[in-house]
Protein backbone atom coordinates (compact mmCIF):
# COMPACT_ATOMS: atom_id res chain seq x y z
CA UNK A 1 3.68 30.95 30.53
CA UNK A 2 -0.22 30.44 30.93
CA UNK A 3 -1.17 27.26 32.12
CA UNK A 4 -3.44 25.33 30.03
CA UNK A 5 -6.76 23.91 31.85
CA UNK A 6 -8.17 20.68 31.33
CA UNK A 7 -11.33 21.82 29.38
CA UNK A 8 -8.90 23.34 26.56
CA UNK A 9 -6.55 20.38 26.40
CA UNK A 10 -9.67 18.74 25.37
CA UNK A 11 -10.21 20.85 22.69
CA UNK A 12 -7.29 20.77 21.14
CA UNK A 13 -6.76 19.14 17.71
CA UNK A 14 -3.75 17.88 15.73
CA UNK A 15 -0.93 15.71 15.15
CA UNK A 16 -1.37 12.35 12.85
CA UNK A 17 -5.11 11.99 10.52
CA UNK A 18 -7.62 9.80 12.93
CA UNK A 19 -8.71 7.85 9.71
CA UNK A 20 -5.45 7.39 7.58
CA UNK A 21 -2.59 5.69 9.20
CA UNK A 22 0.87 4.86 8.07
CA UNK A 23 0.61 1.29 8.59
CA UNK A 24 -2.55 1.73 6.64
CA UNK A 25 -0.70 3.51 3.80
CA UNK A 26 1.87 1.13 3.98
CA UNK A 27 -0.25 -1.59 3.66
CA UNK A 28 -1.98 -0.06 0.72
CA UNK A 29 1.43 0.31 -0.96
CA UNK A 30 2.28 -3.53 -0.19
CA UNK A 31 -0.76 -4.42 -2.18
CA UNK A 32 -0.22 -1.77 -5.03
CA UNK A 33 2.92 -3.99 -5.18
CA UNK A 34 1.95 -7.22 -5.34
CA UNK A 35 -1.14 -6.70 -8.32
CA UNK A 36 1.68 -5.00 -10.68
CA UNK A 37 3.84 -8.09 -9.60
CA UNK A 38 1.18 -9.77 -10.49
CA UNK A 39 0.28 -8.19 -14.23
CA UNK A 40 3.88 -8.02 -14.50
CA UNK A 41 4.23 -12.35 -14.63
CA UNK A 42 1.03 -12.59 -16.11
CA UNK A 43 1.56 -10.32 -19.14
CA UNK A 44 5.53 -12.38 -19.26
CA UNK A 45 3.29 -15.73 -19.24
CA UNK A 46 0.88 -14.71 -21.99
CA UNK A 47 3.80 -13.06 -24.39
CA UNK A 48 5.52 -16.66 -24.07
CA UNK A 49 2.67 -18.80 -24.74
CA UNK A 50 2.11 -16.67 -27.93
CA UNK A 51 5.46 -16.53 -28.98
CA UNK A 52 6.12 -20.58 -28.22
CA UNK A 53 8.56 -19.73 -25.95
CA UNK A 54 8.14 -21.84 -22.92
CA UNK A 55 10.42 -24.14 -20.83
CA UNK A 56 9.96 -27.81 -21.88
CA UNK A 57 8.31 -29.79 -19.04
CA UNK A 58 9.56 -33.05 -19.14
């Protein structure tokens, strides 16, 4: 086996994407989440107003 010297571990590229992590792509995911959440209760609000359909608040 060759060894490797210290100018070529240098140039050596690979492994994970510098610029796009997973926590980043889990993050992005978390807040792909919460805005259809979001619609989702906010689409179920609107239908009930318009069909009279809402809890009584007294």
């Amino acid at each position: 086996m060759n060894a490797i010297k210290e100018k070529e571990l240098e140039e050596i590229t690979g492994g994970q994407i510098e610029s796009v992590t997973g926590p980043i792509i889990n993050a992005a995911v978390n807040v792909v989440k919460i805005l259809q959440d979001a619609g989702y209760n906010l689409g179920s609000g609107i239908r009930r107003i318009f069909k009279n359909n809402m809890c009584p608040l007294e």
